[in-house]
N, C-alpha and C. Protein backbone atom coordinates (compact mmCIF):
# COMPACT_ATOMS: atom_id res chain seq x y z
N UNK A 1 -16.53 -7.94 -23.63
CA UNK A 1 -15.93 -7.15 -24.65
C UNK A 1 -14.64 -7.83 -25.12
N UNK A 2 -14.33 -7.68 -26.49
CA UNK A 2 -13.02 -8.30 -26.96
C UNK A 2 -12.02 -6.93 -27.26
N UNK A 3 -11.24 -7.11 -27.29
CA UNK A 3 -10.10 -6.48 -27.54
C UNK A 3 -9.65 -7.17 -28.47
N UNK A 4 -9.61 -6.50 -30.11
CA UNK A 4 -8.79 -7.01 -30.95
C UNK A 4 -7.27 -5.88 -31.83
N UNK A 5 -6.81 -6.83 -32.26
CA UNK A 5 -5.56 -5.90 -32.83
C UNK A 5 -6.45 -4.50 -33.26
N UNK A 6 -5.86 -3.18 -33.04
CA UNK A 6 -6.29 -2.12 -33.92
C UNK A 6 -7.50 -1.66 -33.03
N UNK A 7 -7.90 -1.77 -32.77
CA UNK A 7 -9.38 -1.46 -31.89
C UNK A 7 -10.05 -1.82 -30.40
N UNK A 8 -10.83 -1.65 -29.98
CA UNK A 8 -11.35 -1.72 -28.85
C UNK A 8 -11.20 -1.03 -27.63
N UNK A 9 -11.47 -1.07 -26.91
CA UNK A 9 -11.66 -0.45 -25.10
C UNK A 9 -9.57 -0.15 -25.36
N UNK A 10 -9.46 0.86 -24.64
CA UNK A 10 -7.87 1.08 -24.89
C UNK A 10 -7.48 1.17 -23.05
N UNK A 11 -6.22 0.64 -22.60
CA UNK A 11 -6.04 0.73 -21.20
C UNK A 11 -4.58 2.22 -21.40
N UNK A 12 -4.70 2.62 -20.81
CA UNK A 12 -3.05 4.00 -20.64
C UNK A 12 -2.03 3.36 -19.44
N UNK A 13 -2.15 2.29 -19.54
CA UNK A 13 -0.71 1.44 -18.70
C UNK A 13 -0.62 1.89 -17.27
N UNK A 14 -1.65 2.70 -16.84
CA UNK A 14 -1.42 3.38 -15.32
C UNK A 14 -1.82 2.12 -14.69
N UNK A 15 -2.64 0.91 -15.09
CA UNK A 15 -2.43 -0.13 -14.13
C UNK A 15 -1.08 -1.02 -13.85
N UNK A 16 0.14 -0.75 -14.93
CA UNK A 16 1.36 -1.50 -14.40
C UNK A 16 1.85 -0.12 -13.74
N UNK A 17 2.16 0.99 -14.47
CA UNK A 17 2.93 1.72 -13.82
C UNK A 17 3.28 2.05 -12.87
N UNK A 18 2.31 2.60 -11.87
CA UNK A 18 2.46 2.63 -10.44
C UNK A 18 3.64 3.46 -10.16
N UNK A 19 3.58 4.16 -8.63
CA UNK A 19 5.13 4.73 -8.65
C UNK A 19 6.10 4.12 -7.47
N UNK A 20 5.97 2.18 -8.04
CA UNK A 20 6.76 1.99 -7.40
C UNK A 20 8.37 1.65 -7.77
N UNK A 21 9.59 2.21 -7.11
CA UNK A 21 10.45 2.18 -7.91
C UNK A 21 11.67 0.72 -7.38
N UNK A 22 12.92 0.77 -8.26
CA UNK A 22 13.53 -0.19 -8.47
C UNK A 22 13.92 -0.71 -7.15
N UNK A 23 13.83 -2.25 -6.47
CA UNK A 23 14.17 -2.56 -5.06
C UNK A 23 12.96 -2.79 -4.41
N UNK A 24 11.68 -2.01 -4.48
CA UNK A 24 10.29 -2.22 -4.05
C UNK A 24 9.89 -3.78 -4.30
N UNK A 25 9.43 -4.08 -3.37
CA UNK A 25 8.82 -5.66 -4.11
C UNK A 25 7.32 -5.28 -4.36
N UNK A 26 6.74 -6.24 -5.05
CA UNK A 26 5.71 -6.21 -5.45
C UNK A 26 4.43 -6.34 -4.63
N UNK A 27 3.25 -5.75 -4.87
CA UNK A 27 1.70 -5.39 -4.15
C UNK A 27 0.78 -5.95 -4.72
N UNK A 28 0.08 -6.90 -4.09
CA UNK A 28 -0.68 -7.24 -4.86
C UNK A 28 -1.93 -6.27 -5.15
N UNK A 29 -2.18 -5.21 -5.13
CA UNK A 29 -3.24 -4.08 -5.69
C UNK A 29 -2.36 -3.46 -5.83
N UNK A 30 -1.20 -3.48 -6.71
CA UNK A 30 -0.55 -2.73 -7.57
C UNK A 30 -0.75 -2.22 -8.51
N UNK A 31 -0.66 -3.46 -8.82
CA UNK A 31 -1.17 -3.65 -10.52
C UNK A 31 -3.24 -3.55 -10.79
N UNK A 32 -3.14 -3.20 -11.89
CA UNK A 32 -4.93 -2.94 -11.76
C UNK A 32 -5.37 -4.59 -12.93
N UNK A 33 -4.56 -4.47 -13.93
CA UNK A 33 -4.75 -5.48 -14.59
C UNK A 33 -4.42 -6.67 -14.17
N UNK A 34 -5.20 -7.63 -14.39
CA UNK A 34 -5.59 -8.91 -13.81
C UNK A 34 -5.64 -9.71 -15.08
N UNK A 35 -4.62 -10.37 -15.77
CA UNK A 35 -4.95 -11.34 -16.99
C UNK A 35 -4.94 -12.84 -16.85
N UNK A 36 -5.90 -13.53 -17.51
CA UNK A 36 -5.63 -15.23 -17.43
C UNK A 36 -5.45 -15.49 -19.11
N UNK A 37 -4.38 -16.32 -18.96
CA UNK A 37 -3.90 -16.72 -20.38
C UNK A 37 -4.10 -18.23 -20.68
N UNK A 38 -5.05 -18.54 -21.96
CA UNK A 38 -4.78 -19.76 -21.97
C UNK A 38 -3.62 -20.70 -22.71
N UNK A 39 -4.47 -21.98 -22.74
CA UNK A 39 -3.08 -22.73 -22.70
C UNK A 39 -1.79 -22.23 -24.22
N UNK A 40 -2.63 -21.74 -25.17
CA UNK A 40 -1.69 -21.70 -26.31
C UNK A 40 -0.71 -20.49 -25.98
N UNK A 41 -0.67 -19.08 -24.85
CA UNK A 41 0.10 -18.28 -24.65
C UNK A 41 1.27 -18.57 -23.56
N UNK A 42 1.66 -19.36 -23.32
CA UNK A 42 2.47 -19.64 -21.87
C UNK A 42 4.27 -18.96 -22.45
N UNK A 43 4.25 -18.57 -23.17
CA UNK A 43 5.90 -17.56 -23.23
C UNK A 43 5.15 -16.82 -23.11
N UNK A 44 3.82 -16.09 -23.48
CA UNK A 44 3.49 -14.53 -23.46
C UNK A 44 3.65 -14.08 -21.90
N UNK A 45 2.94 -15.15 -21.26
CA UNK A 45 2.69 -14.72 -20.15
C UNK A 45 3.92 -14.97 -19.39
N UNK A 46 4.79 -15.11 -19.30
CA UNK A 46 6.06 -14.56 -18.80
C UNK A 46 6.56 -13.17 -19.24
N UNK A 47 6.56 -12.68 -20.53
CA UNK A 47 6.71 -11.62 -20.65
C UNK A 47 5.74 -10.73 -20.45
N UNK A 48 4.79 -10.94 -20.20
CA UNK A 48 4.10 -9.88 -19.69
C UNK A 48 3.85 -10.06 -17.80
N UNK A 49 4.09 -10.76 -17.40
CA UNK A 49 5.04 -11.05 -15.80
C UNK A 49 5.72 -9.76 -15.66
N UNK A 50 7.00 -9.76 -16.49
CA UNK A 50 8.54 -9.41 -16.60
C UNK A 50 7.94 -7.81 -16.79
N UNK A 51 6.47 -7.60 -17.39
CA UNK A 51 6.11 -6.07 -17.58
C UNK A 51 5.25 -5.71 -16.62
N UNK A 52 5.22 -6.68 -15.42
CA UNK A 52 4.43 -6.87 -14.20
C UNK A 52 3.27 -6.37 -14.07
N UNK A 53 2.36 -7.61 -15.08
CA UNK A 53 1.05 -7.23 -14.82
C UNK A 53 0.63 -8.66 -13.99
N UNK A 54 -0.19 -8.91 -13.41
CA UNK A 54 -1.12 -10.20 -12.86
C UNK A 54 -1.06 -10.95 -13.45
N UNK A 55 -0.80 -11.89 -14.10
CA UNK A 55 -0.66 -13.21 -15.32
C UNK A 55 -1.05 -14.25 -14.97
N UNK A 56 -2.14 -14.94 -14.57
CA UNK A 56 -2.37 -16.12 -14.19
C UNK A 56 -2.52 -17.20 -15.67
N UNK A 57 -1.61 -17.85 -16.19
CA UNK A 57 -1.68 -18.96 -16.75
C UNK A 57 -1.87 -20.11 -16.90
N UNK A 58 -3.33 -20.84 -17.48
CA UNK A 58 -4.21 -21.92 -17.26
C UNK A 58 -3.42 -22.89 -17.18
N UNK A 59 -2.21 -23.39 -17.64
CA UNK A 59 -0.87 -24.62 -17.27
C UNK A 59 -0.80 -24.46 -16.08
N UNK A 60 -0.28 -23.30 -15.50
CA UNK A 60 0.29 -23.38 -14.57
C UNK A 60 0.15 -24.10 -12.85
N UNK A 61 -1.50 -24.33 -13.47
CA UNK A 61 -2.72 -25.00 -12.02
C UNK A 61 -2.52 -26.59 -12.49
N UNK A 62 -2.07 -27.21 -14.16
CA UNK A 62 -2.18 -28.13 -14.32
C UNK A 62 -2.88 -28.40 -15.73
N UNK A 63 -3.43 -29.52 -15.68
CA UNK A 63 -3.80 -29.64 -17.35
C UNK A 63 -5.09 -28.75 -17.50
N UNK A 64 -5.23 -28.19 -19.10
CA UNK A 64 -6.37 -26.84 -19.64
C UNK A 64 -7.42 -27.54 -19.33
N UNK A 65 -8.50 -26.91 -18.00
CA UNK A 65 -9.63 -27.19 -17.32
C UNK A 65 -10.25 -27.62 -19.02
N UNK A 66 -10.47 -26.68 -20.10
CA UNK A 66 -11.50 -26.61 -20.85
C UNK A 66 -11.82 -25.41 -20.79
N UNK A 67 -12.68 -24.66 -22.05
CA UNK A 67 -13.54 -23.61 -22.07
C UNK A 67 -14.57 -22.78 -20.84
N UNK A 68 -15.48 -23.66 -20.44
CA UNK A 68 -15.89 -23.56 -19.89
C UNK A 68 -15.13 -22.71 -18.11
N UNK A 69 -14.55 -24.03 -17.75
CA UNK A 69 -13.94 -23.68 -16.56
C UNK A 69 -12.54 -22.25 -16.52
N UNK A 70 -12.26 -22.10 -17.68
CA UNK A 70 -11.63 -20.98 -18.13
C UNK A 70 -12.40 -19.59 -17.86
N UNK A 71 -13.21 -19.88 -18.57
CA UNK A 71 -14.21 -18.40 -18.32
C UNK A 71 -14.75 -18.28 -17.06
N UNK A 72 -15.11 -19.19 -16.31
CA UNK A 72 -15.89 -19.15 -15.01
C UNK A 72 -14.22 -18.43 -14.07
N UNK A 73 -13.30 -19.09 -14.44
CA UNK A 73 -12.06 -18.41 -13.85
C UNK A 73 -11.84 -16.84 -13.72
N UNK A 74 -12.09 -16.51 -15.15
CA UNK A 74 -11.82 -15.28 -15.50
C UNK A 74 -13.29 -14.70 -14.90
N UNK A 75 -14.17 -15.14 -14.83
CA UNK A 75 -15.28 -14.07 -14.07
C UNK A 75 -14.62 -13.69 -12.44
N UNK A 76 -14.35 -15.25 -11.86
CA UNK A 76 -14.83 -15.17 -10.60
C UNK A 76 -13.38 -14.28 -9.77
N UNK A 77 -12.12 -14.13 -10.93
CA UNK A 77 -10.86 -14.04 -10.30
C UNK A 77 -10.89 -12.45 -10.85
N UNK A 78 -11.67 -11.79 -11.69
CA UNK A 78 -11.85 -10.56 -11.91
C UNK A 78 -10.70 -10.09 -13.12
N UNK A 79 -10.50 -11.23 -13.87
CA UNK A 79 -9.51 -11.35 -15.03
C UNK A 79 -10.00 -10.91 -16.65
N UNK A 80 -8.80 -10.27 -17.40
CA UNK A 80 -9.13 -10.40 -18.67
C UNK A 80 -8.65 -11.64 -19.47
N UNK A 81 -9.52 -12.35 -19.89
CA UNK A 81 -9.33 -13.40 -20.74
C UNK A 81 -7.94 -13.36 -22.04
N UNK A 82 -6.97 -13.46 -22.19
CA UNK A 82 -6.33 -13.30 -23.36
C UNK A 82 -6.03 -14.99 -23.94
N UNK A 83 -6.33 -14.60 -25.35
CA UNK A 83 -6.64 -15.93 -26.49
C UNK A 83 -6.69 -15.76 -27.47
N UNK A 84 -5.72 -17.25 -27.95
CA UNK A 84 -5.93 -17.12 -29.88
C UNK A 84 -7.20 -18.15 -30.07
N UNK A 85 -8.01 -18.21 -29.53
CA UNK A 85 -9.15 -18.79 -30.16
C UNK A 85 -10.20 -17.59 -29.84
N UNK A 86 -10.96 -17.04 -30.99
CA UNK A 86 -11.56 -16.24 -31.34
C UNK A 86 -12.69 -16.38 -30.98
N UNK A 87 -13.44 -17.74 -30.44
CA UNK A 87 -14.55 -17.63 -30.05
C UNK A 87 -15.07 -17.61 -28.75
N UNK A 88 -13.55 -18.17 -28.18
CA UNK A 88 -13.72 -17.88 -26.47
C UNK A 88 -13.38 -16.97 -26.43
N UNK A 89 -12.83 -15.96 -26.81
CA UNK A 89 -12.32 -14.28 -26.66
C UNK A 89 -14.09 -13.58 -26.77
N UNK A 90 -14.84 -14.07 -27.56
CA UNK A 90 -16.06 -13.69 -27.66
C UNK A 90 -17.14 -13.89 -27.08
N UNK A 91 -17.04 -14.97 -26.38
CA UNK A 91 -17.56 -15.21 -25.37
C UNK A 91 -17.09 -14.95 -23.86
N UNK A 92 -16.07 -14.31 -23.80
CA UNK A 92 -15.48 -14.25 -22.22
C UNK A 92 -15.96 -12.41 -21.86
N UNK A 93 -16.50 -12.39 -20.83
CA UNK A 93 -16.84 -11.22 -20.31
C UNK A 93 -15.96 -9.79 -20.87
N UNK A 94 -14.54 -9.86 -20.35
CA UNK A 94 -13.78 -8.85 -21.10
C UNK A 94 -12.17 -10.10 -21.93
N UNK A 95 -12.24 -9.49 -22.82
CA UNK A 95 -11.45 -10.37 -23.47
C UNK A 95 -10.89 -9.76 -24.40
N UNK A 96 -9.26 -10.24 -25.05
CA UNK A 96 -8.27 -9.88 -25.98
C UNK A 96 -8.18 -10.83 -26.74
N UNK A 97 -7.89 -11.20 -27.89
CA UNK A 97 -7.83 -11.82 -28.90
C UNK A 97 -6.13 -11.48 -29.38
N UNK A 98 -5.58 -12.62 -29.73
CA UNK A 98 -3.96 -12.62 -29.75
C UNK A 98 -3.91 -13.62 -30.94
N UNK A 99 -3.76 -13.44 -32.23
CA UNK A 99 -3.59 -14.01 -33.35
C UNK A 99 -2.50 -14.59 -33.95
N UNK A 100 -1.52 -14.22 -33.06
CA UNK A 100 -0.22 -14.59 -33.66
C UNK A 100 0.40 -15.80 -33.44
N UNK A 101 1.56 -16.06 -34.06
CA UNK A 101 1.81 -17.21 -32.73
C UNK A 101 3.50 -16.69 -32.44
N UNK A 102 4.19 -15.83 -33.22
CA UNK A 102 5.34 -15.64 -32.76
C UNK A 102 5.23 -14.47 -30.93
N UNK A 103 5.98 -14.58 -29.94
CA UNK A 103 5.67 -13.81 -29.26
C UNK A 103 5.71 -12.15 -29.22
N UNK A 104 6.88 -11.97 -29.78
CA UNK A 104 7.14 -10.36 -30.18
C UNK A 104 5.60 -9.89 -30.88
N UNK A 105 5.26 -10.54 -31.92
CA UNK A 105 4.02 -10.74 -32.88
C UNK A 105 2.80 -10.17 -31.70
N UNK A 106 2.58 -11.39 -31.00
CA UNK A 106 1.89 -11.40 -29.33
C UNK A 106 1.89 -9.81 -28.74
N UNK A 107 3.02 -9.96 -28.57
CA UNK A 107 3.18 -8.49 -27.83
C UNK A 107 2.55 -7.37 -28.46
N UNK A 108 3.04 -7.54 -29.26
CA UNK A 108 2.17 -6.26 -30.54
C UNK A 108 0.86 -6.47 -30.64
N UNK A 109 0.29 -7.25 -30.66
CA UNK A 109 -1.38 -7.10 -30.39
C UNK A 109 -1.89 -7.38 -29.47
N UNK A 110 -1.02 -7.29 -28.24
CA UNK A 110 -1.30 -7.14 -27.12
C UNK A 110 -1.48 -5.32 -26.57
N UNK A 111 0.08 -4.87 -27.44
CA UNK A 111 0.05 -3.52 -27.33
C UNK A 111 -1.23 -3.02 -28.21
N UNK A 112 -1.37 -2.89 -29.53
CA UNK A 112 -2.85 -2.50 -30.35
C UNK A 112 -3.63 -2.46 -29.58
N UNK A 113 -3.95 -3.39 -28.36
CA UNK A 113 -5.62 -3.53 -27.92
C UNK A 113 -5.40 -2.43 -26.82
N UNK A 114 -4.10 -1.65 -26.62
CA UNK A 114 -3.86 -0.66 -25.36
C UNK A 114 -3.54 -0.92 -24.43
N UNK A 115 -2.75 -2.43 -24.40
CA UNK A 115 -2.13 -2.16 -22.64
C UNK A 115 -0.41 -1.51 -23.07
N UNK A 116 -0.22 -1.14 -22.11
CA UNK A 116 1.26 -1.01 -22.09
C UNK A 116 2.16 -2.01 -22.03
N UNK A 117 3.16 -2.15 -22.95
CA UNK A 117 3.83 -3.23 -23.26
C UNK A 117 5.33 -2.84 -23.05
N UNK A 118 5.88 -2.32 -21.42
CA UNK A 118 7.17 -2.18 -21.03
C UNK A 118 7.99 -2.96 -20.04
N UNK A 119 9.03 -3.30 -19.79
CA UNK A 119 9.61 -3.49 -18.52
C UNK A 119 9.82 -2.63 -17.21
N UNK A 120 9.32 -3.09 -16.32
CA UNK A 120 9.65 -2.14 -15.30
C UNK A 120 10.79 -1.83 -14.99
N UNK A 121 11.18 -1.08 -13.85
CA UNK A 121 12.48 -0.73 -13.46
C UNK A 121 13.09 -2.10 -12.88
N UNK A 122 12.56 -2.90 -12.36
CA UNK A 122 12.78 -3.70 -11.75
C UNK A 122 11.30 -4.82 -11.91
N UNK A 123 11.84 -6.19 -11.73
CA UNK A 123 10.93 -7.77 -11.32
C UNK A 123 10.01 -7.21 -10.23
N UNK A 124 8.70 -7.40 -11.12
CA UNK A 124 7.42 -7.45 -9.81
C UNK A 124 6.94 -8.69 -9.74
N UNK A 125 6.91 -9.29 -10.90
CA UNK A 125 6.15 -10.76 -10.69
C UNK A 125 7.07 -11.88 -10.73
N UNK A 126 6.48 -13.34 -10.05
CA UNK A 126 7.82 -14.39 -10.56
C UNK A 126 7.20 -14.77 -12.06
N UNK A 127 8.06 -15.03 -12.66
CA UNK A 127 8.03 -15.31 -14.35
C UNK A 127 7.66 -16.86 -14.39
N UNK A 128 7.88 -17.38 -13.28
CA UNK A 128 7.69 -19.09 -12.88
C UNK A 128 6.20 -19.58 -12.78
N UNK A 129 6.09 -18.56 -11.82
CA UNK A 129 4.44 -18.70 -11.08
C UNK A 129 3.60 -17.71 -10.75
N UNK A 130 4.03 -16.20 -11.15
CA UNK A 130 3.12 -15.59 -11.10
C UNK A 130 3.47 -15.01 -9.65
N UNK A 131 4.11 -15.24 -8.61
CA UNK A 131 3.33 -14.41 -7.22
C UNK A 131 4.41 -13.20 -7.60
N UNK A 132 4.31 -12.35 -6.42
CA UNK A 132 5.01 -11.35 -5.77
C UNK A 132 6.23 -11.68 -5.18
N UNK A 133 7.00 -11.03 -5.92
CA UNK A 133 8.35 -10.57 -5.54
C UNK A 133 9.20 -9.62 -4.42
N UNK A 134 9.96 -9.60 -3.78
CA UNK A 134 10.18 -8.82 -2.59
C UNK A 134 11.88 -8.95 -3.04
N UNK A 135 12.24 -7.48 -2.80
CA UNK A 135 13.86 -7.42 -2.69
C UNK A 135 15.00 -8.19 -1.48
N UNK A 136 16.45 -8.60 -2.09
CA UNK A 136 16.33 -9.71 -1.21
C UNK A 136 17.62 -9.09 -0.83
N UNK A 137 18.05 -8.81 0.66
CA UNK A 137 18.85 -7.57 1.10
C UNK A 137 20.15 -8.77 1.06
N UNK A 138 21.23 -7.55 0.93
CA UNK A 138 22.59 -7.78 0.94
C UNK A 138 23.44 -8.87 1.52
N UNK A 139 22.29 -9.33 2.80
CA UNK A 139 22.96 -10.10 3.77
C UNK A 139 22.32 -11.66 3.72
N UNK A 140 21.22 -11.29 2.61
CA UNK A 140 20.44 -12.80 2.70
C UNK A 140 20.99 -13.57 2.37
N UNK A 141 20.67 -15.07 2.74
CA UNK A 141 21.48 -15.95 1.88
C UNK A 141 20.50 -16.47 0.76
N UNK A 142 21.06 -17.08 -0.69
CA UNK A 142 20.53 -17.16 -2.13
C UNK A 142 20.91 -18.45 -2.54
N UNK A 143 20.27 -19.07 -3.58
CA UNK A 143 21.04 -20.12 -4.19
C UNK A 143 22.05 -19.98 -4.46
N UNK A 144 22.86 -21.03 -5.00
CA UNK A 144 24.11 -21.00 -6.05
C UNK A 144 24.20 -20.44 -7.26
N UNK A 145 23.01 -20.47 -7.58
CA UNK A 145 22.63 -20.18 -9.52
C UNK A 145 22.82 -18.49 -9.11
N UNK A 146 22.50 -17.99 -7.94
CA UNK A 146 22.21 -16.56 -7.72
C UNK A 146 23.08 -16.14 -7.84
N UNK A 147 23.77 -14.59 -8.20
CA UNK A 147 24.46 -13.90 -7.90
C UNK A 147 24.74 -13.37 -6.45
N UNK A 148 26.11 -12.83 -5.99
CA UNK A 148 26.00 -12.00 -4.49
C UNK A 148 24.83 -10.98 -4.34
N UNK A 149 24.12 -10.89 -3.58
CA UNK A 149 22.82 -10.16 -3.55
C UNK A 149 23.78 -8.74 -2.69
N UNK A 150 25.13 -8.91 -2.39
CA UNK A 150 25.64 -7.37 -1.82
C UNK A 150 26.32 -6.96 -3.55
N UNK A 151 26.31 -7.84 -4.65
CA UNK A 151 26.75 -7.03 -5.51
C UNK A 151 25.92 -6.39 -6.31
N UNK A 152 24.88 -7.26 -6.63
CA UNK A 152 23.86 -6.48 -7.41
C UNK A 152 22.05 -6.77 -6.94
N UNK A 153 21.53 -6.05 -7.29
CA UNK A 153 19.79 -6.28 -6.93
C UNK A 153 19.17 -7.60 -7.17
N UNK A 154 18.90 -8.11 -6.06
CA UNK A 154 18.06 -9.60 -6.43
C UNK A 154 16.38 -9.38 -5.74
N UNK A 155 15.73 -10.03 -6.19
CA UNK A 155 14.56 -10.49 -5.66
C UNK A 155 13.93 -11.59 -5.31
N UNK A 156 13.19 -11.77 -4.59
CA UNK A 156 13.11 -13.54 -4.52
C UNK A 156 11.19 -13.39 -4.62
N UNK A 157 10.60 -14.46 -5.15
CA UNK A 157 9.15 -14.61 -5.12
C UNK A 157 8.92 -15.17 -3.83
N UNK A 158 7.18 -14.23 -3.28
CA UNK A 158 7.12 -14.47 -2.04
C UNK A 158 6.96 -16.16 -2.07
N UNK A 159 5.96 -16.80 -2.97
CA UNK A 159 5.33 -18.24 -3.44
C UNK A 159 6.07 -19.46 -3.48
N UNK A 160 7.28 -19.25 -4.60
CA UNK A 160 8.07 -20.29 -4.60
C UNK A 160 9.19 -20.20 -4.24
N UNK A 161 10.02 -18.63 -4.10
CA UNK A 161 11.09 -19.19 -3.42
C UNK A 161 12.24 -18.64 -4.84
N UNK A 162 11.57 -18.40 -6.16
CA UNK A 162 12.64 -18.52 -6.94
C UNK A 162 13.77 -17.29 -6.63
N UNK A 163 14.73 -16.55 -7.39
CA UNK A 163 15.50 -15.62 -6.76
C UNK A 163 15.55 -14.96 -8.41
N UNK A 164 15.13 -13.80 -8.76
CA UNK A 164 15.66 -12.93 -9.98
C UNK A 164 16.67 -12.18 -10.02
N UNK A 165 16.95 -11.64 -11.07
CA UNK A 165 18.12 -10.30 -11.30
C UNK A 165 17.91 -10.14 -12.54
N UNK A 166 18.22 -8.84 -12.93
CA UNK A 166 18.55 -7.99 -14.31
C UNK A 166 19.66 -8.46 -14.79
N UNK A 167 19.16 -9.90 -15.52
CA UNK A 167 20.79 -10.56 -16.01
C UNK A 167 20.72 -10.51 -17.50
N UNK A 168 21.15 -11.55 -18.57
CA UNK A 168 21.30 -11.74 -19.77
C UNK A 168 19.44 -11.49 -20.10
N UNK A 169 18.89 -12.60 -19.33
CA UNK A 169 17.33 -12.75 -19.89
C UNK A 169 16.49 -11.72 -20.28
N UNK A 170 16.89 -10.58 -18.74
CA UNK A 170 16.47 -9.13 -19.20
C UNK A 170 16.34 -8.41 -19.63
N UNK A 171 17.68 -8.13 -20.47
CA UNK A 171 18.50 -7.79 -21.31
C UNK A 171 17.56 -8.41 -22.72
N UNK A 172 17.74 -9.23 -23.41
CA UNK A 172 17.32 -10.63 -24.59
C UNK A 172 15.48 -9.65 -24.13
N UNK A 173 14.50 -10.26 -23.05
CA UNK A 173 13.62 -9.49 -23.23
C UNK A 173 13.10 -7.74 -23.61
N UNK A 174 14.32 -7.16 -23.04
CA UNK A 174 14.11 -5.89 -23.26
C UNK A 174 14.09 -5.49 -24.58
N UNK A 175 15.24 -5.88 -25.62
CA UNK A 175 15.53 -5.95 -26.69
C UNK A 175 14.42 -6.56 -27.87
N UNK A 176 13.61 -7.54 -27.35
CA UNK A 176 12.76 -8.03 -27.92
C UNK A 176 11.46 -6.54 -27.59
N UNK A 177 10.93 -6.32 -26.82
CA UNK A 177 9.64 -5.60 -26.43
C UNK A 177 10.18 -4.05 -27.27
N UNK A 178 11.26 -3.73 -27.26
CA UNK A 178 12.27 -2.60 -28.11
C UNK A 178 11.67 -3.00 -29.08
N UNK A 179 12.06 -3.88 -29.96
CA UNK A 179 11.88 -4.15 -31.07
C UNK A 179 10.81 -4.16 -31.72
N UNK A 180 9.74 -4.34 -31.35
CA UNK A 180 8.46 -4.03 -31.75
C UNK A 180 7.68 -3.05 -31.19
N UNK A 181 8.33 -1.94 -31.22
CA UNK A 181 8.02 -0.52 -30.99
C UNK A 181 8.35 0.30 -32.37
């Protein structure tokens, strides 16, 4: 099935929502939605990270397998396909179609096809790589780039290691996903 702007199968966001709240790290059967993005979406799929859904992005393993090995991905990993090429959206088992190329643009026909298009209370996914995030207590020690984790909420990804916070970026995204409401 495709999901295009304006129409199709509609989701009610209860797969990001969850009632987990700010400080919780992230589950992996949290989230219900499971997306693989190919190569032309790689800002989307950070922001939709940052709205903590599953985001696996075809860069991110290395150079775009191809068509083929894309879709066999999205079967075997239990993913929705999201793509601006219209004919692999039509050919992929469940699939979204994303026409735009600005991201806000993105977002918006991401929202049309019915997922929920918010920030959580807090970082569930890393925006880097995709894993799970875990809150990173007062006493841990952090990079340099980090803020004091006894002054404000940090998280670190279980995968790579990176360290988040509700800083400027958050802020700049929130304002953007606002905006096209």
């Amino acid at each position: 099935m495709v999901d295009a702007p304006g129409g199709g199968e509609t989701r009610d966001g209860d797969g990001v929502g969850g009632d987990r709240t700010e400080g919780d790290g992230a589950e992996d059967d949290d989230v219900t939605d499971r997306l693989l993005l190919d190569a032309m979406l790689g800002k989307l799929a950070t922001y939709l990270r940052m709205c903590g859904y599953d985001t696996a992005y075809v860069l991110d393993d290395g150079p775009d397998p191809g068509d083929e090995a894309l879709l066999e991905r999205a079967r075997t990993e239990g993913r929705t396909l999201v793509t601006r090429d219209e004919q692999l959206a039509g050919r992929a088992d469940d699939g979204v179609l994303v026409t735009a190329r600005a991201v806000t643009d993105q977002l918006d026909e991401f929202a049309a096809a019915g997922y929920a298009v918010e920030l959580r209370e807090g970082p569930v996914r890393c925006g880097a790589c995709n894993g799970p995030l875990d809150a990173v207590g007062p006493d841990e020690s952090v990079p340099a780039y980090a803020p004091d984790p006894g002054d404000r909420s940090l998280w670190r990804c279980r995968d790579c290691g990176q360290v988040f916070w509700k800083g400027s970026h958050w802020d700049d995204v929130a304002r953007r996903i606002d905006a096209g409401e």
